[in-house]
PDB file of N, CA and C in Angstrom:
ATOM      1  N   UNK A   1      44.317  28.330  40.314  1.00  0.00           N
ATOM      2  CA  UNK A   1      43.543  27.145  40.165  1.00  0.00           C
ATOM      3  C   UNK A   1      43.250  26.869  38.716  1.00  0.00           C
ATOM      4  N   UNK A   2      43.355  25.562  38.568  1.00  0.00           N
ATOM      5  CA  UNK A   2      42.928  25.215  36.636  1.00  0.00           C
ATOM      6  C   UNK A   2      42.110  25.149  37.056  1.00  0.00           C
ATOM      7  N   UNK A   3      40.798  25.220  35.759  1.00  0.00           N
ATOM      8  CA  UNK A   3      39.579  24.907  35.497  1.00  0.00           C
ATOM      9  C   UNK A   3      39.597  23.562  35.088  1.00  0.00           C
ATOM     10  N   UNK A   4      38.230  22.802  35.518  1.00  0.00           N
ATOM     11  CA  UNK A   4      38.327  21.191  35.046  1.00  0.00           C
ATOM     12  C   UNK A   4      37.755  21.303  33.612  1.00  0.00           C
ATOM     13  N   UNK A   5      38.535  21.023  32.679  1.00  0.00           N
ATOM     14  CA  UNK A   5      38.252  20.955  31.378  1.00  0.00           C
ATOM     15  C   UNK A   5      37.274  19.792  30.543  1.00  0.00           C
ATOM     16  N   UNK A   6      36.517  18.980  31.759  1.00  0.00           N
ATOM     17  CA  UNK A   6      35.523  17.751  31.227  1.00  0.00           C
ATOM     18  C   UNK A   6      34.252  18.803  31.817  1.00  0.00           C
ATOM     19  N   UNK A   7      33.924  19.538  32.981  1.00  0.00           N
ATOM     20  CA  UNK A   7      32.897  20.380  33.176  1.00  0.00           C
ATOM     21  C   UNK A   7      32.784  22.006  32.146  1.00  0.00           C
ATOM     22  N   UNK A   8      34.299  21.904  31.466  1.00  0.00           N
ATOM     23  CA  UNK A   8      33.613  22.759  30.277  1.00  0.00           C
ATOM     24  C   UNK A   8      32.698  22.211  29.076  1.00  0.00           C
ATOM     25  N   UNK A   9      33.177  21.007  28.862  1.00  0.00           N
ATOM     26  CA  UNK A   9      32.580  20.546  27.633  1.00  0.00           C
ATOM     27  C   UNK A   9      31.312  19.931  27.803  1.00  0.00           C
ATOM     28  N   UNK A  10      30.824  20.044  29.040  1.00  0.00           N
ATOM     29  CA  UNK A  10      29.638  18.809  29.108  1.00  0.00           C
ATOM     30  C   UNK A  10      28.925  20.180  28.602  1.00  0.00           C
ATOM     31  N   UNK A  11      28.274  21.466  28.560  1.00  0.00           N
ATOM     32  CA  UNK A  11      27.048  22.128  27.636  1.00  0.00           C
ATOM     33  C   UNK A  11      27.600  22.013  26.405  1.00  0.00           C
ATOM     34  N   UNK A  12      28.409  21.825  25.749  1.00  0.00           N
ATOM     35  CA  UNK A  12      28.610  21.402  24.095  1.00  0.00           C
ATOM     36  C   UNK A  12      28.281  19.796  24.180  1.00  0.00           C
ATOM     37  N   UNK A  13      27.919  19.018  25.342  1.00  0.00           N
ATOM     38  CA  UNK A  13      27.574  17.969  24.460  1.00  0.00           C
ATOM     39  C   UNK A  13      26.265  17.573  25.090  1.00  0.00           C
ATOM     40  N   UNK A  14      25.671  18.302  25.987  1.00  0.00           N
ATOM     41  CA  UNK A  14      24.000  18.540  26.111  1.00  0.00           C
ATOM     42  C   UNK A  14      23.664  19.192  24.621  1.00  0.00           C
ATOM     43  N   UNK A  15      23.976  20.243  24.509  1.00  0.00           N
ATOM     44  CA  UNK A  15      23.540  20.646  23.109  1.00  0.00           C
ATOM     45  C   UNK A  15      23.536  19.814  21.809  1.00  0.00           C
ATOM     46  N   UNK A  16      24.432  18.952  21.758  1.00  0.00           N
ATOM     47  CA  UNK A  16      24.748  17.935  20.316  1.00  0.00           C
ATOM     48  C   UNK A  16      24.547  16.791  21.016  1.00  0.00           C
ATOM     49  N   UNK A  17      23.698  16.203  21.839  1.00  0.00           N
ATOM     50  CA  UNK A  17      22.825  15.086  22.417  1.00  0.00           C
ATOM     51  C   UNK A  17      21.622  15.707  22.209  1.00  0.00           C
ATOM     52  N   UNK A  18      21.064  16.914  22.207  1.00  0.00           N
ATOM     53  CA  UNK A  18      19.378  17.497  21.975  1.00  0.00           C
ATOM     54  C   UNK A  18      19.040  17.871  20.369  1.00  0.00           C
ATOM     55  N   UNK A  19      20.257  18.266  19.939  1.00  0.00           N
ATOM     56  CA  UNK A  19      20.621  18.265  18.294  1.00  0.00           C
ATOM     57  C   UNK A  19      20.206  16.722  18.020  1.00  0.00           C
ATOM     58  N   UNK A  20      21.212  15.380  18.192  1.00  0.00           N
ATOM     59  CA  UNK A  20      20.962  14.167  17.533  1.00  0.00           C
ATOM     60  C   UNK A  20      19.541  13.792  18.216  1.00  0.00           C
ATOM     61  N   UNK A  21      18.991  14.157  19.160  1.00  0.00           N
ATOM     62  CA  UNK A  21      17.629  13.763  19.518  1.00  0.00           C
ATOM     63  C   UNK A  21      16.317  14.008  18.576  1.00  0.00           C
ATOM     64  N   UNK A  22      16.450  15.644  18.390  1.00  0.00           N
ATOM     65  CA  UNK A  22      15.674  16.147  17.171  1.00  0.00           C
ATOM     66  C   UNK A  22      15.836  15.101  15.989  1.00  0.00           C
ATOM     67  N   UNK A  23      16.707  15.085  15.277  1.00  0.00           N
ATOM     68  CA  UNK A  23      16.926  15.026  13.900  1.00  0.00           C
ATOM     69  C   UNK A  23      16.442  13.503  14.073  1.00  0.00           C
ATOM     70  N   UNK A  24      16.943  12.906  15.362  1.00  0.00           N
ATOM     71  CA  UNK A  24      16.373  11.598  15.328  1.00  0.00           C
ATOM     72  C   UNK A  24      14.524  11.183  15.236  1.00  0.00           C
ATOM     73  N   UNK A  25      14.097  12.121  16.036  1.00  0.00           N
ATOM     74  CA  UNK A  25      12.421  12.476  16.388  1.00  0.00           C
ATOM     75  C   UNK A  25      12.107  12.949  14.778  1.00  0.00           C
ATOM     76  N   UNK A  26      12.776  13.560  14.305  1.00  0.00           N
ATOM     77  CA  UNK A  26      11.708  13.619  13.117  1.00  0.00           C
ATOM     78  C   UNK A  26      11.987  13.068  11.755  1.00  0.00           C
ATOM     79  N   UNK A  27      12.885  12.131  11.630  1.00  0.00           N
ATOM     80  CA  UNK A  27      13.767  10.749  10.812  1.00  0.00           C
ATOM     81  C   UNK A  27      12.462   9.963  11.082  1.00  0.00           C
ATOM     82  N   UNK A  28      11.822   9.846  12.255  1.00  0.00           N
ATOM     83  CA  UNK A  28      11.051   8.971  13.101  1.00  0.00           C
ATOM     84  C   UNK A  28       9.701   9.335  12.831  1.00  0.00           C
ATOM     85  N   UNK A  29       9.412  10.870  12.879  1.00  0.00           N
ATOM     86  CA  UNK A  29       8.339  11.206  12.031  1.00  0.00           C
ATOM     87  C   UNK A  29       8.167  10.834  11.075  1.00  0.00           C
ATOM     88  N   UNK A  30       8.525  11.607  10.025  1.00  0.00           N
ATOM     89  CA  UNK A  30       8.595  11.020   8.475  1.00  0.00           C
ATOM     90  C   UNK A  30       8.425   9.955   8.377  1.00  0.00           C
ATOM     91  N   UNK A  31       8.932   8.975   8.813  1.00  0.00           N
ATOM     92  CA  UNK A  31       8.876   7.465   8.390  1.00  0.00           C
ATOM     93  C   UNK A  31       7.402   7.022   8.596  1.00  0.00           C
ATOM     94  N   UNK A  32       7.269   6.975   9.891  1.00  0.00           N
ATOM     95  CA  UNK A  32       5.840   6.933  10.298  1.00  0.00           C
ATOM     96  C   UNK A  32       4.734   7.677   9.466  1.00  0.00           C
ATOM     97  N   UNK A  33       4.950   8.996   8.953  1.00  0.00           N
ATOM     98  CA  UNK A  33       3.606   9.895   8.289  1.00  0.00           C
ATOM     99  C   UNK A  33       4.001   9.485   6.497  1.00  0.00           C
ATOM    100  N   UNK A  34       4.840   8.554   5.962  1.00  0.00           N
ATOM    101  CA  UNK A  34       4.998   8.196   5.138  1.00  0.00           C
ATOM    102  C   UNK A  34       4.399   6.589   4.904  1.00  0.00           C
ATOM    103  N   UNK A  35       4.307   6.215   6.089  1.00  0.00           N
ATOM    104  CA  UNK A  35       3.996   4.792   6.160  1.00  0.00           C
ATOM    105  C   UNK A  35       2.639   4.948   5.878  1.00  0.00           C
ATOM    106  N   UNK A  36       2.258   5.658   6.699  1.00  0.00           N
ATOM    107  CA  UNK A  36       0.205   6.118   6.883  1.00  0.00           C
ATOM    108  C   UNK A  36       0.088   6.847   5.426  1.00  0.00           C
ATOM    109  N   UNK A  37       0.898   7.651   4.823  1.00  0.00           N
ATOM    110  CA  UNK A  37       0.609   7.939   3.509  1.00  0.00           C
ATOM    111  C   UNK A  37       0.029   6.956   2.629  1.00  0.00           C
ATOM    112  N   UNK A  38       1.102   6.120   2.431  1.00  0.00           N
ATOM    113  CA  UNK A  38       1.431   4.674   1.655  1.00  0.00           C
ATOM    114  C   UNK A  38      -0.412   3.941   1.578  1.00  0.00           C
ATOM    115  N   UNK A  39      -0.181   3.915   2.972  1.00  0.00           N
ATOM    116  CA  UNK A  39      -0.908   2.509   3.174  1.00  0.00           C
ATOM    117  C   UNK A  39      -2.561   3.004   3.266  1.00  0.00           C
ATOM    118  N   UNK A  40      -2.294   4.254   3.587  1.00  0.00           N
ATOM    119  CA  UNK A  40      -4.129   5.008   2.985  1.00  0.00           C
ATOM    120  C   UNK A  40      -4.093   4.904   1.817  1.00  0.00           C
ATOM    121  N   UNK A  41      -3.423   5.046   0.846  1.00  0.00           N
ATOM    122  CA  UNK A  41      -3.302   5.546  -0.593  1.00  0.00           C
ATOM    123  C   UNK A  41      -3.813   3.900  -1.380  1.00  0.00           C
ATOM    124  N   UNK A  42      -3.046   2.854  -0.677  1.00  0.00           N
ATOM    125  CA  UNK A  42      -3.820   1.883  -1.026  1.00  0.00           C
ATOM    126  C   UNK A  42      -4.904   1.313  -0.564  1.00  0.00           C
ATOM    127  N   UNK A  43      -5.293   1.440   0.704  1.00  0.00           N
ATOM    128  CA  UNK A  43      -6.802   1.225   0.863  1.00  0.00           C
ATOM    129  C   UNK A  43      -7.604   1.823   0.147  1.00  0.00           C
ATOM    130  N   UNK A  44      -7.278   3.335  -0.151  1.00  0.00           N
ATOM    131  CA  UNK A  44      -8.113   4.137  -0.539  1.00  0.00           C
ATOM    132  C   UNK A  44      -8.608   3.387  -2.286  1.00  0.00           C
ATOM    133  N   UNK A  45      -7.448   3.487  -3.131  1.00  0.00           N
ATOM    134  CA  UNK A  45      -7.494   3.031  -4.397  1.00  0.00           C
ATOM    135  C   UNK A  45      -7.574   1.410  -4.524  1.00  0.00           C
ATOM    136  N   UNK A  46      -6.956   0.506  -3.550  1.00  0.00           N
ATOM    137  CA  UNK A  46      -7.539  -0.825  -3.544  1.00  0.00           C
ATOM    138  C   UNK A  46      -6.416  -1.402  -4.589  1.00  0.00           C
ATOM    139  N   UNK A  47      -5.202  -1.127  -4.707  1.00  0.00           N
ATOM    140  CA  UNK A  47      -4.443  -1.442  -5.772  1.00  0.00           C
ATOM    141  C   UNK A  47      -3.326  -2.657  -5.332  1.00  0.00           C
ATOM    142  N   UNK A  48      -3.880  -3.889  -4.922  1.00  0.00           N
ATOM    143  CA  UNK A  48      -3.169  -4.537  -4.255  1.00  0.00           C
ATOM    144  C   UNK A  48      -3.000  -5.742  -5.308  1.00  0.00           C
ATOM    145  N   UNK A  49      -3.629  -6.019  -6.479  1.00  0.00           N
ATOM    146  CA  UNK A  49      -3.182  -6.397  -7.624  1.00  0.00           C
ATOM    147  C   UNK A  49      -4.179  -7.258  -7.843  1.00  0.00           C
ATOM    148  N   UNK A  50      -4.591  -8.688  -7.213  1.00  0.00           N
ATOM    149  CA  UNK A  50      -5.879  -9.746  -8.016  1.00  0.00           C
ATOM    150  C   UNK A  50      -6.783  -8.661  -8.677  1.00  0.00           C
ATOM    151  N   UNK A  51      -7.553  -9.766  -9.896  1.00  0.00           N
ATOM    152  CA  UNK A  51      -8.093  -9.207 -10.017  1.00  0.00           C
ATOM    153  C   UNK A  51      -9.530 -10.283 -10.200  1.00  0.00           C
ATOM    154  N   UNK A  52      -9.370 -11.387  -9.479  1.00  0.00           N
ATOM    155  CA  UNK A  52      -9.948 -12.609  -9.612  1.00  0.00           C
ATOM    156  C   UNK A  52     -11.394 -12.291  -9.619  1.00  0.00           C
ATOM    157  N   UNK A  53     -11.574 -11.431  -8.113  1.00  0.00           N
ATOM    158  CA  UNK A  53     -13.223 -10.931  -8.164  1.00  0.00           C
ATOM    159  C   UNK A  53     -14.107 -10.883  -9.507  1.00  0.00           C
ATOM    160  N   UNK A  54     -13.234 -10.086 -10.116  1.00  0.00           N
ATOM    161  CA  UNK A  54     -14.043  -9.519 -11.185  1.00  0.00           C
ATOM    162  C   UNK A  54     -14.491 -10.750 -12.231  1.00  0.00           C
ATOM    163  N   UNK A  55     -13.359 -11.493 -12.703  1.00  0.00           N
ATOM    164  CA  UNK A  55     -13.531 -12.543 -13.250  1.00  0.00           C
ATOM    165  C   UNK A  55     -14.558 -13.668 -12.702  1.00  0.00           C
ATOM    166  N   UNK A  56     -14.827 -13.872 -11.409  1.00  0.00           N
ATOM    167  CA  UNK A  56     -15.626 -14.293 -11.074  1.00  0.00           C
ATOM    168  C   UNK A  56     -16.982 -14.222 -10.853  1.00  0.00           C
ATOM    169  N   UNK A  57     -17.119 -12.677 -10.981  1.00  0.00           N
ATOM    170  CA  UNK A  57     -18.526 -12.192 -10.920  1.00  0.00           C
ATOM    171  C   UNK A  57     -19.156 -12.126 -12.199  1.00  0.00           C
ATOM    172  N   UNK A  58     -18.398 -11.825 -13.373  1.00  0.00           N
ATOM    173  CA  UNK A  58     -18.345 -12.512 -14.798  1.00  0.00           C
ATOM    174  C   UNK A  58     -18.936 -13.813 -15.051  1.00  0.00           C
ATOM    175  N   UNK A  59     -18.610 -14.127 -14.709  1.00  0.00           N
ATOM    176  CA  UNK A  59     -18.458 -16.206 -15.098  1.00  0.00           C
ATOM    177  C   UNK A  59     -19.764 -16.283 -13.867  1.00  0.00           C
ATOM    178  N   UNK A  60     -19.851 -15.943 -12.876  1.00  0.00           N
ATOM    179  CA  UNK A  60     -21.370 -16.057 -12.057  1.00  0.00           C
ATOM    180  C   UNK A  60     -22.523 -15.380 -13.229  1.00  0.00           C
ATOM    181  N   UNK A  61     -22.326 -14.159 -13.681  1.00  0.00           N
ATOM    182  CA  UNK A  61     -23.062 -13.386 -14.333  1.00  0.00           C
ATOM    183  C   UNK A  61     -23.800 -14.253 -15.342  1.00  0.00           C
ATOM    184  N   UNK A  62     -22.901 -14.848 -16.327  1.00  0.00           N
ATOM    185  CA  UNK A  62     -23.035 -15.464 -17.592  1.00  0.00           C
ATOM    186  C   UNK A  62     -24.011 -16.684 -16.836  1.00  0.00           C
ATOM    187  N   UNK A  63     -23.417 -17.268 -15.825  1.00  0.00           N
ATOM    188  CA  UNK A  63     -24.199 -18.876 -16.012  1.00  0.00           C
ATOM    189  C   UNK A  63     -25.326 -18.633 -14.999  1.00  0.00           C
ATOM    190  N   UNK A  64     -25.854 -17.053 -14.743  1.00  0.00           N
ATOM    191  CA  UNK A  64     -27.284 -16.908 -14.237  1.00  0.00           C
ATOM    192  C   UNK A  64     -27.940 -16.490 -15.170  1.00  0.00           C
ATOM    193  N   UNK A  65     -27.536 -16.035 -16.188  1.00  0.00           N
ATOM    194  CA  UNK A  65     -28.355 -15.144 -17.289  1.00  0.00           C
ATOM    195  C   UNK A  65     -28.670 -16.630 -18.183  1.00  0.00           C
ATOM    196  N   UNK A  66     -27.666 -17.231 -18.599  1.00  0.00           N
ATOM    197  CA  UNK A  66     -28.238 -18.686 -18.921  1.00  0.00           C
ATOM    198  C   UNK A  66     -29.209 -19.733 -18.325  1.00  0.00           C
ATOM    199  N   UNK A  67     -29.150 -19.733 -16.657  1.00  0.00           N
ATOM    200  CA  UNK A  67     -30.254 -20.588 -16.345  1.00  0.00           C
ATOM    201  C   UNK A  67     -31.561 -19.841 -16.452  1.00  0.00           C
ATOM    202  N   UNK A  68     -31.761 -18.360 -16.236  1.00  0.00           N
ATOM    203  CA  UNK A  68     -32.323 -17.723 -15.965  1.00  0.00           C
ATOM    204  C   UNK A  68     -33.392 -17.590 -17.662  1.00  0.00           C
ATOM    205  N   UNK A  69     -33.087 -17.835 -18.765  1.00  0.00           N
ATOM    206  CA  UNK A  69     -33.320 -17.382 -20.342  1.00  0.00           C
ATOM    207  C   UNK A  69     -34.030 -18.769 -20.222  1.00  0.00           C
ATOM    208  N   UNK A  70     -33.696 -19.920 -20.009  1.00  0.00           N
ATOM    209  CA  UNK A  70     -34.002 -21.138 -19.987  1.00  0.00           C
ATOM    210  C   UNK A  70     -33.726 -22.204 -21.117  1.00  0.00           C
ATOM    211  N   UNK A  71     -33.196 -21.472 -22.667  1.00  0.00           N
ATOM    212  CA  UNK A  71     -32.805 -21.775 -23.509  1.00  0.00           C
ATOM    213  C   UNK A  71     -31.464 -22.353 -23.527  1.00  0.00           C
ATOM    214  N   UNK A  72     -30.933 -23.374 -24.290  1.00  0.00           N
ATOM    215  CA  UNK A  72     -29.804 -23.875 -24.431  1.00  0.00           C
ATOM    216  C   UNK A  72     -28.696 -23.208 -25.121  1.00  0.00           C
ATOM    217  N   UNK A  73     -29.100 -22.110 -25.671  1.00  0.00           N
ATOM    218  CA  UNK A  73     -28.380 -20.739 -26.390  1.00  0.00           C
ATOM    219  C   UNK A  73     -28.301 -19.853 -25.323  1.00  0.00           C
ATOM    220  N   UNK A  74     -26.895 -19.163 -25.884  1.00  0.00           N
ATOM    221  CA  UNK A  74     -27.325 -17.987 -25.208  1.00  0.00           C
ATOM    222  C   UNK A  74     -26.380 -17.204 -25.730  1.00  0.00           C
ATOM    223  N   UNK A  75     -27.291 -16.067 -25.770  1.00  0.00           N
ATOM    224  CA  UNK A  75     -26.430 -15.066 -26.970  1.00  0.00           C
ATOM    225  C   UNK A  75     -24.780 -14.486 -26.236  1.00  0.00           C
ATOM    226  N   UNK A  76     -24.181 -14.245 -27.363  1.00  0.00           N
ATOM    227  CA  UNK A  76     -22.495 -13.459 -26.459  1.00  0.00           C
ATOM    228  C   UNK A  76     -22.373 -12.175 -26.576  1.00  0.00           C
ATOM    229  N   UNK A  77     -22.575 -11.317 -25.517  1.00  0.00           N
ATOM    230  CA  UNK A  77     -22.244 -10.040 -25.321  1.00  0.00           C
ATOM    231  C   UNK A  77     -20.955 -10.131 -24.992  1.00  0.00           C
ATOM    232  N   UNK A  78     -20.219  -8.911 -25.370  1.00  0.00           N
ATOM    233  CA  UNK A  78     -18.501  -8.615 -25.052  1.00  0.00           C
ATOM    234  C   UNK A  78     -18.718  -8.705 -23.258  1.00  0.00           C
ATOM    235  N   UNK A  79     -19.592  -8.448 -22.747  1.00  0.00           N
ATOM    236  CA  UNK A  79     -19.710  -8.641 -21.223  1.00  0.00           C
ATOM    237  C   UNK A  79     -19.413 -10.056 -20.698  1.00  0.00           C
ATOM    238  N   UNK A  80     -19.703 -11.491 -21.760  1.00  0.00           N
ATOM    239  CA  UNK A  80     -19.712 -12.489 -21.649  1.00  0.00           C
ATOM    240  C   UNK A  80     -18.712 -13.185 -21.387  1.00  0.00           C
ATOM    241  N   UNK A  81     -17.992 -12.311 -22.431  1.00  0.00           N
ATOM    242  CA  UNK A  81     -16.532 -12.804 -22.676  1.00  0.00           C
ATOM    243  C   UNK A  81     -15.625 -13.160 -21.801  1.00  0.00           C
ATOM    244  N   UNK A  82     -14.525 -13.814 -22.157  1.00  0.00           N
ATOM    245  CA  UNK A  82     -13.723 -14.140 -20.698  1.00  0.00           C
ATOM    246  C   UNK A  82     -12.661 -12.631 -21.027  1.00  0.00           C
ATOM    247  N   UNK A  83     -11.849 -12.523 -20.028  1.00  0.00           N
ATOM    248  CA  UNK A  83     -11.152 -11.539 -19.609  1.00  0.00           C
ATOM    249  C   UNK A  83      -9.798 -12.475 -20.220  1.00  0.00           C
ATOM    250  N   UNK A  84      -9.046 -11.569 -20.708  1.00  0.00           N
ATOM    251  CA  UNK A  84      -7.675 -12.331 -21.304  1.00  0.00           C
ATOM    252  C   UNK A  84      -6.485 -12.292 -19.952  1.00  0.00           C
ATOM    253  N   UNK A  85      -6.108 -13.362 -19.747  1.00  0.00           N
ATOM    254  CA  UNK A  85      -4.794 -13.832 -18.341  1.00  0.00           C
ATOM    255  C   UNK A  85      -4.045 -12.634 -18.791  1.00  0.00           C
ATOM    256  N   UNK A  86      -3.634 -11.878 -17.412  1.00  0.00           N
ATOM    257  CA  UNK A  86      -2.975 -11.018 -16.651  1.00  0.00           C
ATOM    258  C   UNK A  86      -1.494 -11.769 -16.342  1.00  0.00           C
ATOM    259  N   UNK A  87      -0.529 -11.399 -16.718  1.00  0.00           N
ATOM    260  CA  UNK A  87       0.717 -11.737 -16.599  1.00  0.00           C
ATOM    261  C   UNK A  87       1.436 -10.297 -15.987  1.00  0.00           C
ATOM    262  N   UNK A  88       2.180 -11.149 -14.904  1.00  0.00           N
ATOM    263  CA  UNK A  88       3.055  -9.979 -14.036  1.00  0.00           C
ATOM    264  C   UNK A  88       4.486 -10.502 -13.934  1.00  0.00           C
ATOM    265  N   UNK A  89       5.105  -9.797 -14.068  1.00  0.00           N
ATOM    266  CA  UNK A  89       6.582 -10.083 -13.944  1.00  0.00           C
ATOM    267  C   UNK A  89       7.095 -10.030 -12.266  1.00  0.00           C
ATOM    268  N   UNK A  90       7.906 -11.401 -12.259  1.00  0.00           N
ATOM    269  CA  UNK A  90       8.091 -11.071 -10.517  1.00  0.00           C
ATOM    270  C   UNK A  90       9.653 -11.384 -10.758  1.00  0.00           C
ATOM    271  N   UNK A  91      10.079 -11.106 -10.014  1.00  0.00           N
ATOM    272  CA  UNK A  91      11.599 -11.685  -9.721  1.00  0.00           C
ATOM    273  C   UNK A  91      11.542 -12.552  -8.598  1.00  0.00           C
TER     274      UNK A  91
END
């Protein structure tokens, strides 16, 4: 009697179907525990680029300390100052 030579090979290709499963599961990891890296790292630090706030709380600052003095002067602290335009290169 021959042996059927497609029921030899099917445990060599259970084994290299549980092989590409792994490597696939943790391709799949990584990506995912890299994504959550990423994206804590910028919540955490807040580095998402405006920086308008600040400029605005500036320019609020100045024209309360002016109504607030009541004088038509008002002295210039480097705090006063405007912030010099931020230029970013984009493609």
């Amino acid at each position: 009697m021959h042996s059927d030579p497609a029921a030899a090979g099917r445990p060599a290709l259970a084994d290299r179907a549980r092989r590409v499963f792994r490597i696939r599961r943790r391709i799949a990891a990584t990506a995912v525990g890299a994504f959550a890296l990423v994206w804590g790292l910028i919540a955490a630090t807040g580095s998402l680029g405006s920086q308008a706030t600040t400029t605005a709380a500036t320019t609020t600052a100045s024209s309360t300390r002016a109504t607030t003095t009541g004088s038509s002067e008002t002295s210039q602290s480097p705090a006063d100052e405007q912030l010099p335009a931020v230029t970013t290169a984009q493609s």
